[in-house]
PDB file of N, CA and C in Angstrom:
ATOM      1  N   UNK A   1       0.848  -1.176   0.000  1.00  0.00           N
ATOM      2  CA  UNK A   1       0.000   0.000   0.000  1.00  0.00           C
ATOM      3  C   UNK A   1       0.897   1.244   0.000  1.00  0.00           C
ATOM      4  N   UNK A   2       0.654   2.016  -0.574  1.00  0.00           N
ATOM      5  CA  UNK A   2       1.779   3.695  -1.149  1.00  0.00           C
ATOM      6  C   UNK A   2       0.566   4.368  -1.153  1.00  0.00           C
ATOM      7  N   UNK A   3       0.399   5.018   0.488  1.00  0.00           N
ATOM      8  CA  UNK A   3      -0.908   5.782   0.487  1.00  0.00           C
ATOM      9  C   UNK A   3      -0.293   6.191   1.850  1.00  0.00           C
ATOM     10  N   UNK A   4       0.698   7.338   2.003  1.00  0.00           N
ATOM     11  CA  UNK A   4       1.057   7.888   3.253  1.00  0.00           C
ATOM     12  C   UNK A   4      -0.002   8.300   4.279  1.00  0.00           C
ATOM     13  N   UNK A   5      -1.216   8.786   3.234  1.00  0.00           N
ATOM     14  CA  UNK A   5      -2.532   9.478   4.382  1.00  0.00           C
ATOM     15  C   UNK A   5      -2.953   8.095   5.029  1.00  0.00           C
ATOM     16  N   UNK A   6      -3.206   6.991   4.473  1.00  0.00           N
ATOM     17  CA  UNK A   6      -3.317   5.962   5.550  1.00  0.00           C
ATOM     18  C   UNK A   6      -2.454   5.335   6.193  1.00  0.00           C
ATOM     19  N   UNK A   7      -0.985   5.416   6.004  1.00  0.00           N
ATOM     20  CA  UNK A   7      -0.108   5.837   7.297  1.00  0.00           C
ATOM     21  C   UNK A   7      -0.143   6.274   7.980  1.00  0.00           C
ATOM     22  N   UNK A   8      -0.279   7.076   7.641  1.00  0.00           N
ATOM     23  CA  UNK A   8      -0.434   8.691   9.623  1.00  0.00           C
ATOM     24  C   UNK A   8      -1.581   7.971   9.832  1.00  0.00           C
ATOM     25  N   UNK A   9      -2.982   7.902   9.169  1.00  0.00           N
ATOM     26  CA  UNK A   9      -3.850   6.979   9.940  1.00  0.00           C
ATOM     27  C   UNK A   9      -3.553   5.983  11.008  1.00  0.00           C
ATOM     28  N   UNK A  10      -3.037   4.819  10.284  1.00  0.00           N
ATOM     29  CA  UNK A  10      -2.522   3.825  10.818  1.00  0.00           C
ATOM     30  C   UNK A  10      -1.999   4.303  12.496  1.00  0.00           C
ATOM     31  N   UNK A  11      -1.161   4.743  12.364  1.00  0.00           N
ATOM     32  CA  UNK A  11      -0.193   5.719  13.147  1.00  0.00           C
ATOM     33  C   UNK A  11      -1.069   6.338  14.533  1.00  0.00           C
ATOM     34  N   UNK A  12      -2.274   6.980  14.287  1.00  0.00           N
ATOM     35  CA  UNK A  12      -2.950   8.135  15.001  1.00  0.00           C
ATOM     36  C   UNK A  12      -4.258   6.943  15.792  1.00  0.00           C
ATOM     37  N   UNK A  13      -4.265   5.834  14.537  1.00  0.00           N
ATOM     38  CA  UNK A  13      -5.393   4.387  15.314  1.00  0.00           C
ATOM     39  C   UNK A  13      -4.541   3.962  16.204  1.00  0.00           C
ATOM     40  N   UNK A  14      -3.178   3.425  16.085  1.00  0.00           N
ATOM     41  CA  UNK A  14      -2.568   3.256  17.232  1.00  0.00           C
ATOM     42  C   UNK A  14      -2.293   3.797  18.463  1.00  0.00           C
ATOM     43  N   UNK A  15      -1.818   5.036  18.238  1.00  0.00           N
ATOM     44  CA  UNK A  15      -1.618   6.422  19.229  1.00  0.00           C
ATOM     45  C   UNK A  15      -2.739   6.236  20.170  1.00  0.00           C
ATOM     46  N   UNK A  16      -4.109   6.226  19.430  1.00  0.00           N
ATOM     47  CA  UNK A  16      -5.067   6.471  20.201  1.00  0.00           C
ATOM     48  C   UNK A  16      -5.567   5.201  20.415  1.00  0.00           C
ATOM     49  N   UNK A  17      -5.416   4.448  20.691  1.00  0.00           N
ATOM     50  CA  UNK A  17      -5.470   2.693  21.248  1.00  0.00           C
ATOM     51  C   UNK A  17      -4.209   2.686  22.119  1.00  0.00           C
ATOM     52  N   UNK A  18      -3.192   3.078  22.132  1.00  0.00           N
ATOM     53  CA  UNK A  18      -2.505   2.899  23.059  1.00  0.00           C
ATOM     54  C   UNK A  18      -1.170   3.804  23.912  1.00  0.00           C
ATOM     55  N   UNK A  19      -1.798   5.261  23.622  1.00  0.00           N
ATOM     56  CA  UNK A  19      -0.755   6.188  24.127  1.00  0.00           C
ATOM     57  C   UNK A  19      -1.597   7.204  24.701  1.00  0.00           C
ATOM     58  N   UNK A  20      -2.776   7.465  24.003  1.00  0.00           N
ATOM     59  CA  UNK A  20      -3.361   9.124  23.941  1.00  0.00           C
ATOM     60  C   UNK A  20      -4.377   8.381  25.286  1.00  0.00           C
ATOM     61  N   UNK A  21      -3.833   8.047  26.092  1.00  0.00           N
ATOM     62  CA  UNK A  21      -4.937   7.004  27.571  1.00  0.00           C
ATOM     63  C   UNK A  21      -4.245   7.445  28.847  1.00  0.00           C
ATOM     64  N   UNK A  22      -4.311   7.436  29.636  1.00  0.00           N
ATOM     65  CA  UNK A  22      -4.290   7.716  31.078  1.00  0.00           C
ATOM     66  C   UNK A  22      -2.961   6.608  31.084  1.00  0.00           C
ATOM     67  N   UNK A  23      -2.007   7.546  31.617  1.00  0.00           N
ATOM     68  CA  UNK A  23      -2.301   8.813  32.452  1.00  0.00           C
ATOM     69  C   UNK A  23      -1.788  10.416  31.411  1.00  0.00           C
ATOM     70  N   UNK A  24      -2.293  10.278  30.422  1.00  0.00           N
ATOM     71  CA  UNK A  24      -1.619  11.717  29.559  1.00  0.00           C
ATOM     72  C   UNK A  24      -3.013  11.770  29.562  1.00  0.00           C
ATOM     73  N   UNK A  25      -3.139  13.016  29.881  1.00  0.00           N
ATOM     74  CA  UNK A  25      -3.893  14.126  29.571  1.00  0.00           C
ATOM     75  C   UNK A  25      -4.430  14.718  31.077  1.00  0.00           C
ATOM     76  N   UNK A  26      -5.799  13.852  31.859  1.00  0.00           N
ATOM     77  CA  UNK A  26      -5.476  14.103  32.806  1.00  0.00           C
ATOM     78  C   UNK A  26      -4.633  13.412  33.962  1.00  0.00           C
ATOM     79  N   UNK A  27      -3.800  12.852  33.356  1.00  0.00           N
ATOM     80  CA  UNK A  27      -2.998  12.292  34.673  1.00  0.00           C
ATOM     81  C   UNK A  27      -2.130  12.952  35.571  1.00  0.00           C
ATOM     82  N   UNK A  28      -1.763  12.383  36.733  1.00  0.00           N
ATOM     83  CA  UNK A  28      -1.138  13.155  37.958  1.00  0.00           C
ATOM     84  C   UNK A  28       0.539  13.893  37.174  1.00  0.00           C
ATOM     85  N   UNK A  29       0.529  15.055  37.525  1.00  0.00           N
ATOM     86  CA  UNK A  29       1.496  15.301  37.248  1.00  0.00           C
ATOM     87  C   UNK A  29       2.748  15.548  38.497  1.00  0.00           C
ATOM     88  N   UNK A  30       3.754  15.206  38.675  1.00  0.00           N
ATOM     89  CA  UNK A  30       4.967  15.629  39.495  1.00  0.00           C
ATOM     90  C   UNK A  30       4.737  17.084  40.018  1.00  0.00           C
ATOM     91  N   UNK A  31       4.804  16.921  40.976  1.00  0.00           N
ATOM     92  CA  UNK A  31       5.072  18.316  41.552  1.00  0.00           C
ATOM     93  C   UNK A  31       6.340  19.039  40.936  1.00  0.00           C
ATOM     94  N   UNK A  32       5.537  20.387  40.749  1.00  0.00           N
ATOM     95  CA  UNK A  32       6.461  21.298  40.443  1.00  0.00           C
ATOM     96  C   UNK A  32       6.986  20.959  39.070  1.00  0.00           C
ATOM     97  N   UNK A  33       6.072  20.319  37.888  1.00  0.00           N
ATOM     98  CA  UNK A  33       6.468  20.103  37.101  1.00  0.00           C
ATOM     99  C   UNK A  33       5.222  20.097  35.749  1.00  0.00           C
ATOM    100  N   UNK A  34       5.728  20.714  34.342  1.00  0.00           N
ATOM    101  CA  UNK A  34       4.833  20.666  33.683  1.00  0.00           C
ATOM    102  C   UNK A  34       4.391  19.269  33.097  1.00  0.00           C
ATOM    103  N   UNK A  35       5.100  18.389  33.472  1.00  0.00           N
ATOM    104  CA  UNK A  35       5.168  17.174  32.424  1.00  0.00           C
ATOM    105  C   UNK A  35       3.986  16.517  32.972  1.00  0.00           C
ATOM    106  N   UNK A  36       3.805  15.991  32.625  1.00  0.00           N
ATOM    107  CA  UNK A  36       2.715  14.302  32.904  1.00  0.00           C
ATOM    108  C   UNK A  36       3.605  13.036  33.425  1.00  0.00           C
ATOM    109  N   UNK A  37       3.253  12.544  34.616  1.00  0.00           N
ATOM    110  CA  UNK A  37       4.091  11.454  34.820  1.00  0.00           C
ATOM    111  C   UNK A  37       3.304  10.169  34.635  1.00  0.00           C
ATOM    112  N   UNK A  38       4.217   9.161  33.755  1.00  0.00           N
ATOM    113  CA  UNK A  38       3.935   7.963  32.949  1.00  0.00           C
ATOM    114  C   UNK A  38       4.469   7.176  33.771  1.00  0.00           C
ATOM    115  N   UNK A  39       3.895   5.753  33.783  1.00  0.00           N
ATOM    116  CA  UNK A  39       4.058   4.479  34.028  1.00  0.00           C
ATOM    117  C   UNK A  39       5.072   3.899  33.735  1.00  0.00           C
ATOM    118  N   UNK A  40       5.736   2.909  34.390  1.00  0.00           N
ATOM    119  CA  UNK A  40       6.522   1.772  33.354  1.00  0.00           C
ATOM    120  C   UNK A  40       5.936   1.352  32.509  1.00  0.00           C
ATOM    121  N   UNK A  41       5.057   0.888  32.166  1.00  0.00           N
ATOM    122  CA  UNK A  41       4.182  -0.156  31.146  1.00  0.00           C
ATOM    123  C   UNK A  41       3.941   1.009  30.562  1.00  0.00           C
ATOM    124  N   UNK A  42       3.222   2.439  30.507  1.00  0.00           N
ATOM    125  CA  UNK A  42       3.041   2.936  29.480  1.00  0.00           C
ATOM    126  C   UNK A  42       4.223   3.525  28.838  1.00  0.00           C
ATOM    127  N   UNK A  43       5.192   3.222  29.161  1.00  0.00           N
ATOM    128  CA  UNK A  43       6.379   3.726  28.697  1.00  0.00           C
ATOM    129  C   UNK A  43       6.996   3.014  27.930  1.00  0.00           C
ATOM    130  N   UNK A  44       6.847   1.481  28.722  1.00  0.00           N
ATOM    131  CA  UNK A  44       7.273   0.256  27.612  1.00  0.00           C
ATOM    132  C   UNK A  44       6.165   0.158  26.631  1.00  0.00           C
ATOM    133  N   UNK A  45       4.770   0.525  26.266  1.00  0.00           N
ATOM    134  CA  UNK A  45       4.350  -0.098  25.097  1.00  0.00           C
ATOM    135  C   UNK A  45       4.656   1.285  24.583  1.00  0.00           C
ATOM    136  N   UNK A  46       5.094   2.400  24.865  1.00  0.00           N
ATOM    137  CA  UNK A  46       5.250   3.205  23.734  1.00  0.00           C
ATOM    138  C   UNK A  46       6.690   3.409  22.979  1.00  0.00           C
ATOM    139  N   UNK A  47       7.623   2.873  23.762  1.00  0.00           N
ATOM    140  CA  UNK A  47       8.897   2.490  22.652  1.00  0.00           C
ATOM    141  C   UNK A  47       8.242   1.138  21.781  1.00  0.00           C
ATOM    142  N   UNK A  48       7.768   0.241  22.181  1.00  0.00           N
ATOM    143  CA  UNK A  48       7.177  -1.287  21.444  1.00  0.00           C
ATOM    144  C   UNK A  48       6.588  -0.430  20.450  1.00  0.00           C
ATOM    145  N   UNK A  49       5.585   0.328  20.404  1.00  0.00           N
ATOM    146  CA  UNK A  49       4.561   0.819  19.524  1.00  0.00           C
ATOM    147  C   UNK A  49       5.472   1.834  18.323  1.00  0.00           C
ATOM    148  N   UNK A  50       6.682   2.808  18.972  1.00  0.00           N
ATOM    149  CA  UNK A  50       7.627   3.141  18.216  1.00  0.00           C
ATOM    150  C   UNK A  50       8.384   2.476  17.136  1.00  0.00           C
ATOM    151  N   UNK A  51       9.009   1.355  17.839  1.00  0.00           N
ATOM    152  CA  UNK A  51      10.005   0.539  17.228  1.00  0.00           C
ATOM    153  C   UNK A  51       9.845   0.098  15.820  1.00  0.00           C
ATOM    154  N   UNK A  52       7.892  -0.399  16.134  1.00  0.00           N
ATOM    155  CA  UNK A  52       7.471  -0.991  15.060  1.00  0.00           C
ATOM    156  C   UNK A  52       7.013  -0.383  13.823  1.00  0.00           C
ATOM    157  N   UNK A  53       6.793   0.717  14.334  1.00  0.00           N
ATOM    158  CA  UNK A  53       6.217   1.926  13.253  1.00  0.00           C
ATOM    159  C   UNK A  53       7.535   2.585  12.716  1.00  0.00           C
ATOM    160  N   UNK A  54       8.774   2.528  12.657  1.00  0.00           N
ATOM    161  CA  UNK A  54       9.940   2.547  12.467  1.00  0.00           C
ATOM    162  C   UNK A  54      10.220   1.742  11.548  1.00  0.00           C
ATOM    163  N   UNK A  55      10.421   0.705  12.261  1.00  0.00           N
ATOM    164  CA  UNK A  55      10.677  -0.720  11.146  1.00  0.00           C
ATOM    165  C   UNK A  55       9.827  -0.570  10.086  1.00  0.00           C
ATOM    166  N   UNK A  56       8.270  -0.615   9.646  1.00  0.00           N
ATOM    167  CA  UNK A  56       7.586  -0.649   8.791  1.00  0.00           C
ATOM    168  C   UNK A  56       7.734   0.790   8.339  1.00  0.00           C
ATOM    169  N   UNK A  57       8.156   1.958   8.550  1.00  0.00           N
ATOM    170  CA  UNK A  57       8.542   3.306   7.563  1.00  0.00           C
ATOM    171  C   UNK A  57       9.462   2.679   6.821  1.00  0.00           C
ATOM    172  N   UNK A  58      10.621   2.049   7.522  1.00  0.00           N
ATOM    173  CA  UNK A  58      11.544   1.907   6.776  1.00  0.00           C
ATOM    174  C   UNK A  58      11.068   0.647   5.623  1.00  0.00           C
ATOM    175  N   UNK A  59      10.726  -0.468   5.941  1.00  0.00           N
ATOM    176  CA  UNK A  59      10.436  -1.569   5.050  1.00  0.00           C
ATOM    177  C   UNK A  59       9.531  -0.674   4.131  1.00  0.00           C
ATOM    178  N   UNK A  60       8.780   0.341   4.358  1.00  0.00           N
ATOM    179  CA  UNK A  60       7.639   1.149   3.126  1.00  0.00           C
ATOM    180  C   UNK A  60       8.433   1.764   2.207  1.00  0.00           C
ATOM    181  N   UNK A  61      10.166   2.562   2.975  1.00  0.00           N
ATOM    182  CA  UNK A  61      10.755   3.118   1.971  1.00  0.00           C
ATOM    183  C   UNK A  61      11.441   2.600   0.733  1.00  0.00           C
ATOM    184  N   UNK A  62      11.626   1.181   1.936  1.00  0.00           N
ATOM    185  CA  UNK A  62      12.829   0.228   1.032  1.00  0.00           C
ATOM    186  C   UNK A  62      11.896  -0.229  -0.411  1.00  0.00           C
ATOM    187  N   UNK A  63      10.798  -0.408   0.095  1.00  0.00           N
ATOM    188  CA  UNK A  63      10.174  -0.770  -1.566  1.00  0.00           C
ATOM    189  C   UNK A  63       9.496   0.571  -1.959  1.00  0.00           C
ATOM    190  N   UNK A  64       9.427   1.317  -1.679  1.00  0.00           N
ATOM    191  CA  UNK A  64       9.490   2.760  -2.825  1.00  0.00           C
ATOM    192  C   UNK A  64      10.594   2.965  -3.683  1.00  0.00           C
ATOM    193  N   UNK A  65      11.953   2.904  -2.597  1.00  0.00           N
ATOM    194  CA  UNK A  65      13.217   3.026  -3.654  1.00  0.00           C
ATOM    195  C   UNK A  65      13.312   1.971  -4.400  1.00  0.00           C
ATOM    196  N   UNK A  66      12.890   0.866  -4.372  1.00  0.00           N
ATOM    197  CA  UNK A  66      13.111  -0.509  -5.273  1.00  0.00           C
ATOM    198  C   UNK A  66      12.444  -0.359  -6.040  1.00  0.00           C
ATOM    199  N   UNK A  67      11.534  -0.292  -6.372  1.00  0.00           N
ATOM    200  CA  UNK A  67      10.392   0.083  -7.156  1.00  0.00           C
ATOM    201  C   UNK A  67      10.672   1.012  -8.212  1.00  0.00           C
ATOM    202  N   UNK A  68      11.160   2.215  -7.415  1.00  0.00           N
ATOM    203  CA  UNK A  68      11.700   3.852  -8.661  1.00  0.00           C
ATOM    204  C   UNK A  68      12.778   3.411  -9.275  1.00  0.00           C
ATOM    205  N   UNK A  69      13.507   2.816  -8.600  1.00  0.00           N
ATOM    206  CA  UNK A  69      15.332   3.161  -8.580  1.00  0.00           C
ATOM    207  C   UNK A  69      15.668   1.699  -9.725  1.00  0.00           C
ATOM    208  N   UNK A  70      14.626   0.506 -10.291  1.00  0.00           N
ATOM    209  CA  UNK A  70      15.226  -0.100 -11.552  1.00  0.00           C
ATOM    210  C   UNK A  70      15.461   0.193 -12.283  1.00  0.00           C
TER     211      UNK A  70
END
């Protein structure tokens, strides 16, 4: 599929299945601090959820350039 707008889709269904959830948005924040404080687990599925959306940019590019570049 060579349809970037349903990438970022892809991308924003995930986000919001498994990042855009508590505790970001209203979750407890650290004193004295603007940030939002995160979980272990939500911290580990959001490098997992990274990694993979990484890997598959890249496997999307590798056959764009294969594709142009015969």
């Amino acid at each position: 599929m060579i349809d970037p707008a349903k990438w970022a889709a892809e991308s924003l269904t995930l986000a919001k299945k498994d990042l855009y959830t508590s505790p970001i948005g209203n979750g407890p924040k650290p004193a004295g601090s603007s940030s939002y404080l995160i979980t272990t687990v939500y911290y580990n599925k959001a490098v997992i959820d990274a990694k993979s959306r990484v890997a598959l940019a890249g496997a999307r590019l590798a056959k764009l350039l294969n594709e142009n570049l015969k």
